[in-house]
C-alpha atoms as a PDB file:
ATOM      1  CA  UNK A   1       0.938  -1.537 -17.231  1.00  0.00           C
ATOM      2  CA  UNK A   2      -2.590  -2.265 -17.303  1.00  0.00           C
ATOM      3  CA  UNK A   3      -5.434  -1.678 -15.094  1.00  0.00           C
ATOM      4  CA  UNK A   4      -6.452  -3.275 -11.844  1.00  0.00           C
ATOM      5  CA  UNK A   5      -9.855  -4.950 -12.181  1.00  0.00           C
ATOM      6  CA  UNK A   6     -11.543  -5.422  -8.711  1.00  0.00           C
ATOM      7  CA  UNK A   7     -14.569  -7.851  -8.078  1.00  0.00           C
ATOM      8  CA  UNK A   8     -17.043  -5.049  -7.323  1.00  0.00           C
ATOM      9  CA  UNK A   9     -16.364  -3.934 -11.168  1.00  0.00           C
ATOM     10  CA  UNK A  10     -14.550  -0.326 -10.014  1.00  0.00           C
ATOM     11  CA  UNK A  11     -10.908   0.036 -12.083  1.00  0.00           C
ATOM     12  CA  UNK A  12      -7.953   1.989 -10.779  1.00  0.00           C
ATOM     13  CA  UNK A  13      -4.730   3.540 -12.231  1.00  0.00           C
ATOM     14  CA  UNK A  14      -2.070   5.925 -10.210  1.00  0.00           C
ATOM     15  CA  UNK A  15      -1.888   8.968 -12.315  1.00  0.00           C
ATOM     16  CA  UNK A  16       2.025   9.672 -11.532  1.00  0.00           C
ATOM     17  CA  UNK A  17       4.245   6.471  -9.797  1.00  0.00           C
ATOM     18  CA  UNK A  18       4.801   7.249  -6.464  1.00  0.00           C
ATOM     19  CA  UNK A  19       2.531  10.331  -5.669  1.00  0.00           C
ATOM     20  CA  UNK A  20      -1.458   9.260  -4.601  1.00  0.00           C
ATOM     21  CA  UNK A  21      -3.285  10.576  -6.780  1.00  0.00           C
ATOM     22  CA  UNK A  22      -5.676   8.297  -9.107  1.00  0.00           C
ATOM     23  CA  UNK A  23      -8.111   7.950 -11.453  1.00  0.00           C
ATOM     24  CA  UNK A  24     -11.080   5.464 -10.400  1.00  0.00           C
ATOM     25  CA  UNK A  25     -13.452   4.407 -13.143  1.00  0.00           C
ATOM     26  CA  UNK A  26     -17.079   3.342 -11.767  1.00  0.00           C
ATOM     27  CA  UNK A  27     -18.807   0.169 -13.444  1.00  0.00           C
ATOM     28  CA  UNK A  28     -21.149   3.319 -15.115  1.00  0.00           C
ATOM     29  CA  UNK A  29     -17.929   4.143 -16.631  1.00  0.00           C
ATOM     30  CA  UNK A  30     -17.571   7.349 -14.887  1.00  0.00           C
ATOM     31  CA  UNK A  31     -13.788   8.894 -13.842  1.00  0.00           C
ATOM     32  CA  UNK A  32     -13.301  10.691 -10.267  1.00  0.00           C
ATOM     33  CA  UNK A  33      -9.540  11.442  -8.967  1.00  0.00           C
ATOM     34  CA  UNK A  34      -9.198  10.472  -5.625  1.00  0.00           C
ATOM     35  CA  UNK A  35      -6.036  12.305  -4.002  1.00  0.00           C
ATOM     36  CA  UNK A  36      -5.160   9.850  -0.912  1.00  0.00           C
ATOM     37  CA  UNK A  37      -3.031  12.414   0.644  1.00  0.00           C
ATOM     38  CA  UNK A  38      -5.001  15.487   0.451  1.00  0.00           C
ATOM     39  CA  UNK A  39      -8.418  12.934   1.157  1.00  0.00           C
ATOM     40  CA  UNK A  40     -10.163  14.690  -1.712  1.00  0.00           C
ATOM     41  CA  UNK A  41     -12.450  12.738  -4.765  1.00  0.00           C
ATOM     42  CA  UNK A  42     -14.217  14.761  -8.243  1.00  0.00           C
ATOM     43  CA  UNK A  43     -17.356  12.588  -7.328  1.00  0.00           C
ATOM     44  CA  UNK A  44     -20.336  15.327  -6.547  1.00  0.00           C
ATOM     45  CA  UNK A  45     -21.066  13.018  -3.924  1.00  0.00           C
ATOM     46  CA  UNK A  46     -17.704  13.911  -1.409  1.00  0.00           C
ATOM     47  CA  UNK A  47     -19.225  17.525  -1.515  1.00  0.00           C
ATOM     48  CA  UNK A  48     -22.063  16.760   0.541  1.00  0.00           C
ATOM     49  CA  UNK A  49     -20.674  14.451   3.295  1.00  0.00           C
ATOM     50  CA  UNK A  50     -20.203  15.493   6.873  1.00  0.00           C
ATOM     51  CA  UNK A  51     -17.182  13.332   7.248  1.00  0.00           C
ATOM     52  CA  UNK A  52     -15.171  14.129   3.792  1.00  0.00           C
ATOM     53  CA  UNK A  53     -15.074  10.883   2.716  1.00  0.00           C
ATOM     54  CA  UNK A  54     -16.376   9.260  -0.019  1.00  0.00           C
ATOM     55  CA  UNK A  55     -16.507   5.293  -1.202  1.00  0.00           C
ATOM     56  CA  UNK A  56     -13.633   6.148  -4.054  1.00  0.00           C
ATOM     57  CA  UNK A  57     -11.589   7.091  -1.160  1.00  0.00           C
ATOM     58  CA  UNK A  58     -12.364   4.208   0.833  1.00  0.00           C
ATOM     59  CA  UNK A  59     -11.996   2.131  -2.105  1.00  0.00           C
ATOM     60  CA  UNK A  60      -8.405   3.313  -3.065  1.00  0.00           C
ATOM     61  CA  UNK A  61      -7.258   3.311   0.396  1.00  0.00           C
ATOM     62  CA  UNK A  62      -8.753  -0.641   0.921  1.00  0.00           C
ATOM     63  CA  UNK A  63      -6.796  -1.202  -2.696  1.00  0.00           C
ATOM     64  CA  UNK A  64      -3.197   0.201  -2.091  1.00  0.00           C
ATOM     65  CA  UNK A  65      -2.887  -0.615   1.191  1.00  0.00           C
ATOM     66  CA  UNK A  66      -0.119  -2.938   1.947  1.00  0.00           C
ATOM     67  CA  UNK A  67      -0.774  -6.783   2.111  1.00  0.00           C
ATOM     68  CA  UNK A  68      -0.138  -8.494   5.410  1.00  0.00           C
ATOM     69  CA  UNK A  69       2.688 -11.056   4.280  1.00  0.00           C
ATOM     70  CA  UNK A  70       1.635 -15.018   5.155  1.00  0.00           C
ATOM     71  CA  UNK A  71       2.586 -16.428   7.829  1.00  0.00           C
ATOM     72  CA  UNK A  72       4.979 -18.985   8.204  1.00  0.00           C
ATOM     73  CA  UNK A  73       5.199 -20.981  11.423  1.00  0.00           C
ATOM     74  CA  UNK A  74       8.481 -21.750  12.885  1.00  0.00           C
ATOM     75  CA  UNK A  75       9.681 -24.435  14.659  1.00  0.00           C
ATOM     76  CA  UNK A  76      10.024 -23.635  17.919  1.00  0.00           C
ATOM     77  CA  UNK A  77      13.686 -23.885  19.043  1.00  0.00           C
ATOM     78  CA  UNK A  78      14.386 -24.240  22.355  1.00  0.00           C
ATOM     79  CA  UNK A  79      17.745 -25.554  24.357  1.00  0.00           C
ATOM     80  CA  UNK A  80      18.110 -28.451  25.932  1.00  0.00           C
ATOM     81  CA  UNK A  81      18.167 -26.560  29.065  1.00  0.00           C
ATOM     82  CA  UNK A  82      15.134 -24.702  28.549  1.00  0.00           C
ATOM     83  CA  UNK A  83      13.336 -28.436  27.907  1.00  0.00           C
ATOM     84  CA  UNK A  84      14.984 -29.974  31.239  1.00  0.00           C
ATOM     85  CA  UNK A  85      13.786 -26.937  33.221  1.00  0.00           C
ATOM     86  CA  UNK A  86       9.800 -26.899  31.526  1.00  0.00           C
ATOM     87  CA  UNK A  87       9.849 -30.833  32.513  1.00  0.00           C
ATOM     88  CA  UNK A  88      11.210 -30.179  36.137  1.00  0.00           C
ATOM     89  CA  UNK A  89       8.198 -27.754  36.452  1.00  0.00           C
ATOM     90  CA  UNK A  90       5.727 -29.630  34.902  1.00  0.00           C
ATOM     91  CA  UNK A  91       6.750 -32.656  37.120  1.00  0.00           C
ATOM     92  CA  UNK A  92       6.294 -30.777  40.622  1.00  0.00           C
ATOM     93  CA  UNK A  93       3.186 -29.221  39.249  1.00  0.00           C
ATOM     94  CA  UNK A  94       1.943 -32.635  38.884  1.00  0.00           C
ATOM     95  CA  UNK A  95       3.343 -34.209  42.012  1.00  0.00           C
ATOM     96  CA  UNK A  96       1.673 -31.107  44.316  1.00  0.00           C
ATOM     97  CA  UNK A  97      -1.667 -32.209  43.042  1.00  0.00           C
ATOM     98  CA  UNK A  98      -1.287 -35.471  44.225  1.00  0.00           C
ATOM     99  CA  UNK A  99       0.367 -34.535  47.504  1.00  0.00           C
END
């Protein structure tokens, strides 16, 4: 399995399949752990912030978080009932602004 490359140069691997734990590897070729589920990172950075979150948390999260699926529009089915019944509406709508 190799390693994910992102555009902003950072590099991720999960440490064990299915727990979320990984390491990140910085463009300066440094290595934090970033445990998603515990919201802790190695960087000496998370130490110092007020909120507990650093951007190799951020970053992991943004990564492994699922993918909206594409959309696919549908025709739109509707019954031949449904159609006479829009019409009929759409027709007195019409004829009370003339009236």
């Amino acid at each position: 399995m190799g390693v994910p490359v992102c555009e902003n140069g950072y590099n991720f691997i999960q440490v064990i399949p299915g727990i979320p734990i990984y390491t990140v590897l910085t463009p300066l070729h440094k290595q934090y752990t970033v445990d998603l589920e515990a919201k802790t990172c190695t960087c000496p950075r998370f130490q110092f912030l007020a909120d507990g979150e650093c951007k190799h948390i951020d970053y992991i999260r943004r990564e492994t978080a699922p993918k909206p699926e594409t959309l696919v529009r549908q025709p739109m089915r509707t019954s031949g009932r449904a159609v006479e019944e829009y019409e009929a509406q759409m027709r007195a709508n019409i004829a009370s602004d003339f009236a």
